[in-house]
ModelCIF file with pLDDT and N, C-alpha, C, O atoms, coordinates in Angstrom:
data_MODEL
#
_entry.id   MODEL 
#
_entity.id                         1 
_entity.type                       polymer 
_entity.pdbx_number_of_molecules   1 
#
_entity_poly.entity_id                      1 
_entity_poly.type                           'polypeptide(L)' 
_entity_poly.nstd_linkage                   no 
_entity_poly.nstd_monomer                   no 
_entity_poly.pdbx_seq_one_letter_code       
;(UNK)(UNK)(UNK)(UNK)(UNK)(UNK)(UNK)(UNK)(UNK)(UNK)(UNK)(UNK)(UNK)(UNK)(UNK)(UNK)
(UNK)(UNK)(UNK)(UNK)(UNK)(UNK)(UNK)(UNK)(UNK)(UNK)(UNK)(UNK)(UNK)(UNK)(UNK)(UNK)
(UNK)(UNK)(UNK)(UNK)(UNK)(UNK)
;
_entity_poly.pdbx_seq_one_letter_code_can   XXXXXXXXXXXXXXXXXXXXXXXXXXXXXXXXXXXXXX 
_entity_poly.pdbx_strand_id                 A 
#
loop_
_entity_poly_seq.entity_id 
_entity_poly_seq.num 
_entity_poly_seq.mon_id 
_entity_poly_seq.hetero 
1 1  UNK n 
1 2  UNK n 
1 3  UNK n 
1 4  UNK n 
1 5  UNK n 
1 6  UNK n 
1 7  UNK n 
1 8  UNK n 
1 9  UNK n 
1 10 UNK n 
1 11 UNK n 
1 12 UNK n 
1 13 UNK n 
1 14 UNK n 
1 15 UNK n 
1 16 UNK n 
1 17 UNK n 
1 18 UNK n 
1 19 UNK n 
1 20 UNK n 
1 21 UNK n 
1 22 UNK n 
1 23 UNK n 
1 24 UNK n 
1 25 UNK n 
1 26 UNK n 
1 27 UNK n 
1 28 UNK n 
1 29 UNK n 
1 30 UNK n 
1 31 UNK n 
1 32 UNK n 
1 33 UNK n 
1 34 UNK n 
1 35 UNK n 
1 36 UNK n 
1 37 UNK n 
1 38 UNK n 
#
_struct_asym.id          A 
_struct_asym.entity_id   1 
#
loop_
_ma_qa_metric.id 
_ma_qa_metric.mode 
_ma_qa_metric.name 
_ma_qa_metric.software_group_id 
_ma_qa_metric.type 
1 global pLDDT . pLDDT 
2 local  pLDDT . pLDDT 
#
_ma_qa_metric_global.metric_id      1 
_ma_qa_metric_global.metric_value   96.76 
_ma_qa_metric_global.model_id       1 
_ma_qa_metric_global.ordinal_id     1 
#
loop_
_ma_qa_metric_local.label_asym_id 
_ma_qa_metric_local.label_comp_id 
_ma_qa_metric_local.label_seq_id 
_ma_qa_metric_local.metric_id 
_ma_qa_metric_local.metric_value 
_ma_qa_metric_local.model_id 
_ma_qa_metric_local.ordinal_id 
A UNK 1  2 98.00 1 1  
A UNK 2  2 98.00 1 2  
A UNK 3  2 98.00 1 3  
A UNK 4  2 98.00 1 4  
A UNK 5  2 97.00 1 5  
A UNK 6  2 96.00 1 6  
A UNK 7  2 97.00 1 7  
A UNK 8  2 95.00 1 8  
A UNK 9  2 96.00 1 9  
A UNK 10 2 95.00 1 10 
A UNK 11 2 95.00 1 11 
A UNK 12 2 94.00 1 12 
A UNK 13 2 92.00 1 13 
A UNK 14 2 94.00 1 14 
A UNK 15 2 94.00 1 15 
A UNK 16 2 94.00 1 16 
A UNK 17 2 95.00 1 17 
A UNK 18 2 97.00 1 18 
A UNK 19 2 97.00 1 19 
A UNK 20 2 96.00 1 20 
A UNK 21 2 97.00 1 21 
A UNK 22 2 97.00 1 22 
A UNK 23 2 98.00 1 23 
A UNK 24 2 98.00 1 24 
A UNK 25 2 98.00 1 25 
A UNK 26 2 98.00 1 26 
A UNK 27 2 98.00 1 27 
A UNK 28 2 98.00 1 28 
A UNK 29 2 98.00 1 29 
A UNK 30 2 98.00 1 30 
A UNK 31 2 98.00 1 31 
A UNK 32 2 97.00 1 32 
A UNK 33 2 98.00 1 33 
A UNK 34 2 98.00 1 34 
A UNK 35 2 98.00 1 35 
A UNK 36 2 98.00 1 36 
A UNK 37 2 98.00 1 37 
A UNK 38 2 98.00 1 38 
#
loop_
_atom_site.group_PDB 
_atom_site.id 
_atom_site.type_symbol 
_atom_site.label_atom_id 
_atom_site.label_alt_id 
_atom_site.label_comp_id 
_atom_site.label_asym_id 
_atom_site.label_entity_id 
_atom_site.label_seq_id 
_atom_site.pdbx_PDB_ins_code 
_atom_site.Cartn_x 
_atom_site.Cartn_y 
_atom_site.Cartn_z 
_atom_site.occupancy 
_atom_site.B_iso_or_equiv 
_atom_site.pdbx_formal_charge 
_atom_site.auth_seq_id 
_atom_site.auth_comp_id 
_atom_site.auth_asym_id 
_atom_site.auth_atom_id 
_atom_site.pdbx_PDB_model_num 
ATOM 1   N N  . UNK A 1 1  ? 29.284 2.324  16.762 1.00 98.00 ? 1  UNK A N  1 
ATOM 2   C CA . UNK A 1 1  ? 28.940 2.882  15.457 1.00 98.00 ? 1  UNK A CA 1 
ATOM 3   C C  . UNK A 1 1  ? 27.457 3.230  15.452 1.00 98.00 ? 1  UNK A C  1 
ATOM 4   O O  . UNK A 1 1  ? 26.696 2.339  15.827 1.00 98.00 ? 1  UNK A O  1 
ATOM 5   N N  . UNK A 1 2  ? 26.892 4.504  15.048 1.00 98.00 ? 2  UNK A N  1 
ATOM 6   C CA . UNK A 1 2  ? 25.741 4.993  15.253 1.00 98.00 ? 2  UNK A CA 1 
ATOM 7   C C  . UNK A 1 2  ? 25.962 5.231  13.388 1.00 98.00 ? 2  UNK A C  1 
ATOM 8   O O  . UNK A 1 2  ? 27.000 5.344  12.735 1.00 98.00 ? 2  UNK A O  1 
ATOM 9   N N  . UNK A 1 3  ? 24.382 5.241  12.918 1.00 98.00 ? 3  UNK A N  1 
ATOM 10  C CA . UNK A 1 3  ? 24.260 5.602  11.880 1.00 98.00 ? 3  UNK A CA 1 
ATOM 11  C C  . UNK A 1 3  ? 22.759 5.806  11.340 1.00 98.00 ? 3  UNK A C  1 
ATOM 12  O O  . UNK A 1 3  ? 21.888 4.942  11.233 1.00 98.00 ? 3  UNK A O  1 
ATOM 13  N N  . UNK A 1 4  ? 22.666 7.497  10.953 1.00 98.00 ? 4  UNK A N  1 
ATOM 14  C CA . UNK A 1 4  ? 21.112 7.983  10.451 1.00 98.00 ? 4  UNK A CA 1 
ATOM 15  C C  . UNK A 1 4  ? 21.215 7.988  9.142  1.00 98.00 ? 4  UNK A C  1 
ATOM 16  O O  . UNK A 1 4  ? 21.542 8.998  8.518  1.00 98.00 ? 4  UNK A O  1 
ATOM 17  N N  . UNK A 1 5  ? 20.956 6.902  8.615  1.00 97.00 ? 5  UNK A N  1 
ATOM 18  C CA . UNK A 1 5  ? 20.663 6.088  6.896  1.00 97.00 ? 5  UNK A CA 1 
ATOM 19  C C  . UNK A 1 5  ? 19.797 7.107  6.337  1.00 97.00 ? 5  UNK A C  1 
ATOM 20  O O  . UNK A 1 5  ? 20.572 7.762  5.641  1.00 97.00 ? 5  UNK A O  1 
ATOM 21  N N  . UNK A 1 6  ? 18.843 7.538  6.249  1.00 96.00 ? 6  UNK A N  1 
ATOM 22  C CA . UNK A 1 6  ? 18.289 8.545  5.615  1.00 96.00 ? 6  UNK A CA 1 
ATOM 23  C C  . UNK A 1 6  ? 17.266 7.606  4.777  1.00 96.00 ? 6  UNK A C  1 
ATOM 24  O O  . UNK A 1 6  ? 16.898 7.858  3.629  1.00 96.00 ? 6  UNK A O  1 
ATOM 25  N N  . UNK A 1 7  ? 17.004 6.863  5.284  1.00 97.00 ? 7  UNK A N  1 
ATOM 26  C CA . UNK A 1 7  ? 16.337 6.122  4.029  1.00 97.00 ? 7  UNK A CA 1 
ATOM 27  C C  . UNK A 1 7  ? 15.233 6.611  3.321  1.00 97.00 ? 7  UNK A C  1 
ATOM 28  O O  . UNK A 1 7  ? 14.242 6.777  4.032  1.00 97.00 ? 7  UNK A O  1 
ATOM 29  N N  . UNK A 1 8  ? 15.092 6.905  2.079  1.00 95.00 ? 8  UNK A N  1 
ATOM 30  C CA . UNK A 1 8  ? 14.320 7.213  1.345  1.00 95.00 ? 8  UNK A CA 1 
ATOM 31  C C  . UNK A 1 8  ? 13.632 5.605  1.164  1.00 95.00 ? 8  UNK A C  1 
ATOM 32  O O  . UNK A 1 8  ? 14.113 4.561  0.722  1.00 95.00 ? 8  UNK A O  1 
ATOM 33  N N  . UNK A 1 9  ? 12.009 6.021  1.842  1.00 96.00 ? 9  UNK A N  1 
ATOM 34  C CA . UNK A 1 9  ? 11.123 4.869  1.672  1.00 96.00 ? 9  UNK A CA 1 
ATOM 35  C C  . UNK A 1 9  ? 10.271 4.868  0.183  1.00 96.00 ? 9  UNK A C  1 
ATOM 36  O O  . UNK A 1 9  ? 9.838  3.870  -0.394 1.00 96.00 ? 9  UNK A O  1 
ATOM 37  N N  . UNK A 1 10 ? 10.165 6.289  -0.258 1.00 95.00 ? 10 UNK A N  1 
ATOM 38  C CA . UNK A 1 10 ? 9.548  6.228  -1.857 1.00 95.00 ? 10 UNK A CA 1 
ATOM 39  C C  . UNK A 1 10 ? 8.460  6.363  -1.521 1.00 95.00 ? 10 UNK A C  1 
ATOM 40  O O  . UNK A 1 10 ? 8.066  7.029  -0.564 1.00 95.00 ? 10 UNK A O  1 
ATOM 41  N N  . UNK A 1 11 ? 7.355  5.268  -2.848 1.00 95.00 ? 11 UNK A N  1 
ATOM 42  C CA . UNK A 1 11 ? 6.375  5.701  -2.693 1.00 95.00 ? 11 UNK A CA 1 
ATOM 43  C C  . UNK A 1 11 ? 5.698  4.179  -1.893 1.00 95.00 ? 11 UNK A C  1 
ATOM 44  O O  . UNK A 1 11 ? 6.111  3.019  -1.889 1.00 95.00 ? 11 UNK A O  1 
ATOM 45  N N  . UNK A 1 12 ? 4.823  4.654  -1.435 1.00 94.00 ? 12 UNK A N  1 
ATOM 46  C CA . UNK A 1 12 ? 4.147  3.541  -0.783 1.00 94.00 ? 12 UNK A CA 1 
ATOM 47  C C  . UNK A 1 12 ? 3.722  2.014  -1.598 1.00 94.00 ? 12 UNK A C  1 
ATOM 48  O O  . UNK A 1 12 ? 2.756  1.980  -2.361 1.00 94.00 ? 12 UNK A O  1 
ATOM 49  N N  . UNK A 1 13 ? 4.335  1.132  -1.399 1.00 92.00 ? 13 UNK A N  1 
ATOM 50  C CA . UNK A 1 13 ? 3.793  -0.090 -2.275 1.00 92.00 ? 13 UNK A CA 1 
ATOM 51  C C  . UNK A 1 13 ? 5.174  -0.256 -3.019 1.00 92.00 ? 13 UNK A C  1 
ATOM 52  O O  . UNK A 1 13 ? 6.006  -1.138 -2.806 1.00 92.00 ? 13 UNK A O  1 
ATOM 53  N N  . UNK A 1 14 ? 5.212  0.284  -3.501 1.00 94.00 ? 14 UNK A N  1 
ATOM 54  C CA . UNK A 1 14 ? 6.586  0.684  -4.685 1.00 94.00 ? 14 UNK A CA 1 
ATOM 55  C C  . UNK A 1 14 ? 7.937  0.389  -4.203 1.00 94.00 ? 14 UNK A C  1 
ATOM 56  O O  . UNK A 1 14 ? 8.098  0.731  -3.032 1.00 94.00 ? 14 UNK A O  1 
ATOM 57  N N  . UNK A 1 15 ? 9.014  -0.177 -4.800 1.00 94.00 ? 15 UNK A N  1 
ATOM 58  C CA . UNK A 1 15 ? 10.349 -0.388 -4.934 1.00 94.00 ? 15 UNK A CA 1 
ATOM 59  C C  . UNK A 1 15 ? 11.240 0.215  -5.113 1.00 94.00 ? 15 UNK A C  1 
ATOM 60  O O  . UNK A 1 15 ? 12.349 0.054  -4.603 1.00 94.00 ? 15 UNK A O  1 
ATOM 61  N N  . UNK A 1 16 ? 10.880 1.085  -5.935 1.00 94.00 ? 16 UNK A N  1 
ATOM 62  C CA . UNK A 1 16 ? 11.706 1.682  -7.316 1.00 94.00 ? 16 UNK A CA 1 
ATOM 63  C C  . UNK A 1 16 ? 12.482 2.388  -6.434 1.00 94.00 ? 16 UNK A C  1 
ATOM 64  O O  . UNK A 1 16 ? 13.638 1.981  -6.550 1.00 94.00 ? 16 UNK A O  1 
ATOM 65  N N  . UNK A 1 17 ? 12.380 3.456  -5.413 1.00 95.00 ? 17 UNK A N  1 
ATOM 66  C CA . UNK A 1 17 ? 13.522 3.806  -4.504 1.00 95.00 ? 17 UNK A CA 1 
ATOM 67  C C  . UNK A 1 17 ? 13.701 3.149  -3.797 1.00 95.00 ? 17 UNK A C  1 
ATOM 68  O O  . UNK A 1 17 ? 14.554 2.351  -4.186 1.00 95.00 ? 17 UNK A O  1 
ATOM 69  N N  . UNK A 1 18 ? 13.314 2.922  -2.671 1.00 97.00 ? 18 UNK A N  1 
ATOM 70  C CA . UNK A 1 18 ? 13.592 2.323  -1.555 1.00 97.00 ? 18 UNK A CA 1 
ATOM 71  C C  . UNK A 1 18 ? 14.760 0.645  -1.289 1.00 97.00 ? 18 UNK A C  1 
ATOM 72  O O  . UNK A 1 18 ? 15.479 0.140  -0.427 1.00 97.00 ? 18 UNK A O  1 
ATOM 73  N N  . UNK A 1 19 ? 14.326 0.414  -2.518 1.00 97.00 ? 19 UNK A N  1 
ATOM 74  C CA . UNK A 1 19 ? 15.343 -0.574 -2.836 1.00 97.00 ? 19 UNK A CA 1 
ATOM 75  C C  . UNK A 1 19 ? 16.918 -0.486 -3.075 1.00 97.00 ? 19 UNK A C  1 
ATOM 76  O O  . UNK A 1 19 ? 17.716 -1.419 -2.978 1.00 97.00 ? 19 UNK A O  1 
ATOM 77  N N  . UNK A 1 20 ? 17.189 0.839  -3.406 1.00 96.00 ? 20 UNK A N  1 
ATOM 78  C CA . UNK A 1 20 ? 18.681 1.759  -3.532 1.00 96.00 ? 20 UNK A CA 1 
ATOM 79  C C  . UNK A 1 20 ? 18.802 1.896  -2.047 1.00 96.00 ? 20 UNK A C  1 
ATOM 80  O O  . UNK A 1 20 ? 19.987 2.058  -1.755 1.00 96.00 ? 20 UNK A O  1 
ATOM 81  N N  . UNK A 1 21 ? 18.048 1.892  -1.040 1.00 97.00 ? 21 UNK A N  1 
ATOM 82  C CA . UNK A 1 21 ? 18.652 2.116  0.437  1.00 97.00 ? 21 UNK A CA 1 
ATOM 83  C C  . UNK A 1 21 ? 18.170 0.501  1.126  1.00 97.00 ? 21 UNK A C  1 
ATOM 84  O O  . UNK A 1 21 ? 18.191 0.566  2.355  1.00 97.00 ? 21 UNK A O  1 
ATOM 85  N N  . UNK A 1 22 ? 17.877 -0.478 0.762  1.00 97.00 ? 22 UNK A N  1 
ATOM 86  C CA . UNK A 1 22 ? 17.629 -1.687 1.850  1.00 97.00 ? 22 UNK A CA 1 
ATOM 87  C C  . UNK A 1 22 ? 18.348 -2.182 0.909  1.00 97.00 ? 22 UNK A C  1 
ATOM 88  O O  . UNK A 1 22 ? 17.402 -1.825 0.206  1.00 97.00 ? 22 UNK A O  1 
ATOM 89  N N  . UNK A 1 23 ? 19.450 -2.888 -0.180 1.00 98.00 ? 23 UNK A N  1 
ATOM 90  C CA . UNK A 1 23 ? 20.076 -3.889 -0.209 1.00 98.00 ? 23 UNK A CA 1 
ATOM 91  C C  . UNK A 1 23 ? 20.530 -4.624 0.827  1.00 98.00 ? 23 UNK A C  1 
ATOM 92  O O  . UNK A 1 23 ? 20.729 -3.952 1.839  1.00 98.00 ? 23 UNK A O  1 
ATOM 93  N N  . UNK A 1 24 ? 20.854 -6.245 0.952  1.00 98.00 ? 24 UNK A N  1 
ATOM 94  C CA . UNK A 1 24 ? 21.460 -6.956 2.052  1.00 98.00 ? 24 UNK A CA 1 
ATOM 95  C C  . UNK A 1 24 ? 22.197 -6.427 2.716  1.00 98.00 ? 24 UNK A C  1 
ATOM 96  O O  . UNK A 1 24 ? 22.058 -6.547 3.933  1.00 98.00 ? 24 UNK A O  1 
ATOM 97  N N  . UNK A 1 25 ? 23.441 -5.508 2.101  1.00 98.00 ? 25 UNK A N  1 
ATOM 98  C CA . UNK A 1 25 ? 24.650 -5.514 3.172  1.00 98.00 ? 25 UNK A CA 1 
ATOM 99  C C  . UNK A 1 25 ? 24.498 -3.492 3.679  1.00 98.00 ? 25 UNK A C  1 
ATOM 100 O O  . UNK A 1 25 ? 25.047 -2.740 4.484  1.00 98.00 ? 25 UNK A O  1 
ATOM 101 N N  . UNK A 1 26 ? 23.535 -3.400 2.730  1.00 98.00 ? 26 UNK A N  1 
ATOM 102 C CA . UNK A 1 26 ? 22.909 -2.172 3.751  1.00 98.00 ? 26 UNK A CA 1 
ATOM 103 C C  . UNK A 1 26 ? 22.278 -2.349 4.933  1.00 98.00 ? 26 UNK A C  1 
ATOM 104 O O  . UNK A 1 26 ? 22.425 -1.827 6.038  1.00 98.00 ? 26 UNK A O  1 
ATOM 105 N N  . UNK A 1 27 ? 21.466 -3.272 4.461  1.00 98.00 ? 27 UNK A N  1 
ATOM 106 C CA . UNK A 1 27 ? 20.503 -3.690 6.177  1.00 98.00 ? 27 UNK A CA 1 
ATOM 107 C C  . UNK A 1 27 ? 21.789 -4.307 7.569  1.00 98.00 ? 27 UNK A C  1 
ATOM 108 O O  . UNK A 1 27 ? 21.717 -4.003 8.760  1.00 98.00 ? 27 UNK A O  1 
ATOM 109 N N  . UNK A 1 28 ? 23.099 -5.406 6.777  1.00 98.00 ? 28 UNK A N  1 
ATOM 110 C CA . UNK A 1 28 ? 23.858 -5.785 7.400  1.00 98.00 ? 28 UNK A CA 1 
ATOM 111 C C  . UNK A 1 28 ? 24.492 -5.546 8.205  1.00 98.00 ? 28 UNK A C  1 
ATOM 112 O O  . UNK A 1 28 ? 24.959 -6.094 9.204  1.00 98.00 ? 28 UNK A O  1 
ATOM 113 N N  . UNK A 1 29 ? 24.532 -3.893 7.337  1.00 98.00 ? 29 UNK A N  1 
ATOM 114 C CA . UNK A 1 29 ? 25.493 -2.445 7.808  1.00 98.00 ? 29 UNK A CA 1 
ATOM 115 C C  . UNK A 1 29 ? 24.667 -2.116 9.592  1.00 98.00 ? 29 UNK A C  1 
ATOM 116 O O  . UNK A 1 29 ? 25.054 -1.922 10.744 1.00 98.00 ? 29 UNK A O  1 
ATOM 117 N N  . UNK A 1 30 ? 23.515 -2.209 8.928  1.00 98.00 ? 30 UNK A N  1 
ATOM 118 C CA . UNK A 1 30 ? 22.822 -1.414 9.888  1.00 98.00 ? 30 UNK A CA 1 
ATOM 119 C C  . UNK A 1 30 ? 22.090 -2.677 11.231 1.00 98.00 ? 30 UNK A C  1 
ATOM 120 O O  . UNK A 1 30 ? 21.769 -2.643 12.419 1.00 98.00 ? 30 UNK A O  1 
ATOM 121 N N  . UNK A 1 31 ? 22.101 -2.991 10.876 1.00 98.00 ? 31 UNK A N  1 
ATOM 122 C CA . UNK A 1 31 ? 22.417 -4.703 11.653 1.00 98.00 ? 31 UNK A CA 1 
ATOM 123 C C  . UNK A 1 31 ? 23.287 -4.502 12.878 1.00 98.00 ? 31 UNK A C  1 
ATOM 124 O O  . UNK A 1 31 ? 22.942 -4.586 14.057 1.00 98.00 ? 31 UNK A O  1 
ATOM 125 N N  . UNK A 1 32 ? 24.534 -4.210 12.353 1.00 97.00 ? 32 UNK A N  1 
ATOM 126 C CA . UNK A 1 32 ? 25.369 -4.319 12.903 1.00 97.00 ? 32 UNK A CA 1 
ATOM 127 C C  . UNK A 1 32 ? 26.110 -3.172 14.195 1.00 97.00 ? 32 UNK A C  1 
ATOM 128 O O  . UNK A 1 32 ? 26.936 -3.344 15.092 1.00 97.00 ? 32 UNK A O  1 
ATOM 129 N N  . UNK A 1 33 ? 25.361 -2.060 13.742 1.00 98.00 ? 33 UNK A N  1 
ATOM 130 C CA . UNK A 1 33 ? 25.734 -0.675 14.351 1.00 98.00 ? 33 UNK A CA 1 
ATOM 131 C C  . UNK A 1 33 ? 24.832 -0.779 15.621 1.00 98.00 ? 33 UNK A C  1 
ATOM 132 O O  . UNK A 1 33 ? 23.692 -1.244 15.636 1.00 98.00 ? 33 UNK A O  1 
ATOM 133 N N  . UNK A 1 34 ? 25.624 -0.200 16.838 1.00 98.00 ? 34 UNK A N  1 
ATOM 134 C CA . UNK A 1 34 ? 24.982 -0.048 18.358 1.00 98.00 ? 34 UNK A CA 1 
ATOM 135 C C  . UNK A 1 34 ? 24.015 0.694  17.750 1.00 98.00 ? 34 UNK A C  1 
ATOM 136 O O  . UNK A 1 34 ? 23.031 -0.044 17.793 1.00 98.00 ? 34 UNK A O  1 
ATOM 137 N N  . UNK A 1 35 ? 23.676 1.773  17.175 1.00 98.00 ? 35 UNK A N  1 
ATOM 138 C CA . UNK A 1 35 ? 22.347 2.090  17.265 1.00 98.00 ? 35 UNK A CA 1 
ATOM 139 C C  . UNK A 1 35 ? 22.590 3.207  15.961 1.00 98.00 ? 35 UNK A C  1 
ATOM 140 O O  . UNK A 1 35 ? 23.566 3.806  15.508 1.00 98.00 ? 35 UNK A O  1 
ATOM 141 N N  . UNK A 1 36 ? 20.992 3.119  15.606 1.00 98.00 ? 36 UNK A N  1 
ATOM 142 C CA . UNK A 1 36 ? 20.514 3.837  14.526 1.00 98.00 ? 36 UNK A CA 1 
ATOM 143 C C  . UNK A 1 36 ? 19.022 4.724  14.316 1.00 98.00 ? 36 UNK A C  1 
ATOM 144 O O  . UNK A 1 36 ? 17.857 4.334  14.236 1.00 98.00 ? 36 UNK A O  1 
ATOM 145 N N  . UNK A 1 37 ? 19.592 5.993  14.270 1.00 98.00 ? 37 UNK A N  1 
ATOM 146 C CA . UNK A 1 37 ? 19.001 7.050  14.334 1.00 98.00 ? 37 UNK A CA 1 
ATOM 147 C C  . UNK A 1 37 ? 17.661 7.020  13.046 1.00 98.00 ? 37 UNK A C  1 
ATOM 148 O O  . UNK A 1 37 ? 18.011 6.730  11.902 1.00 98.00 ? 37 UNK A O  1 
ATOM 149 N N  . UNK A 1 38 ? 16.538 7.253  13.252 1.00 98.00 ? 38 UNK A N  1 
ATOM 150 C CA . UNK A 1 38 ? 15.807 7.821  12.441 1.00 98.00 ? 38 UNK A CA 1 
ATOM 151 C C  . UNK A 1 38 ? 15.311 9.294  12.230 1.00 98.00 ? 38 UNK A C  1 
ATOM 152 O O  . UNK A 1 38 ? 14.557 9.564  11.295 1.00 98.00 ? 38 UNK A O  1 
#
């Protein structure tokens, strides 16, 4: 399983997005996959 998350990091310092793409079982997700594209 390969997967390019797209993560929107936002703004620097800040939460307010970036937190919609790192929940636990997002990171878990991605944890878990042979490899992941940026």
């Amino acid at each position: 399983h390969l997967c390019t998350p797209f993560v929107h990091l936002g703004e620097p310092g800040r939460r307010q997005i970036v937190q919609y793409y790192s929940m636990p079982h997002q990171i878990a997700l991605l944890r878990g996959c042979a490899g992941v594209a940026t």
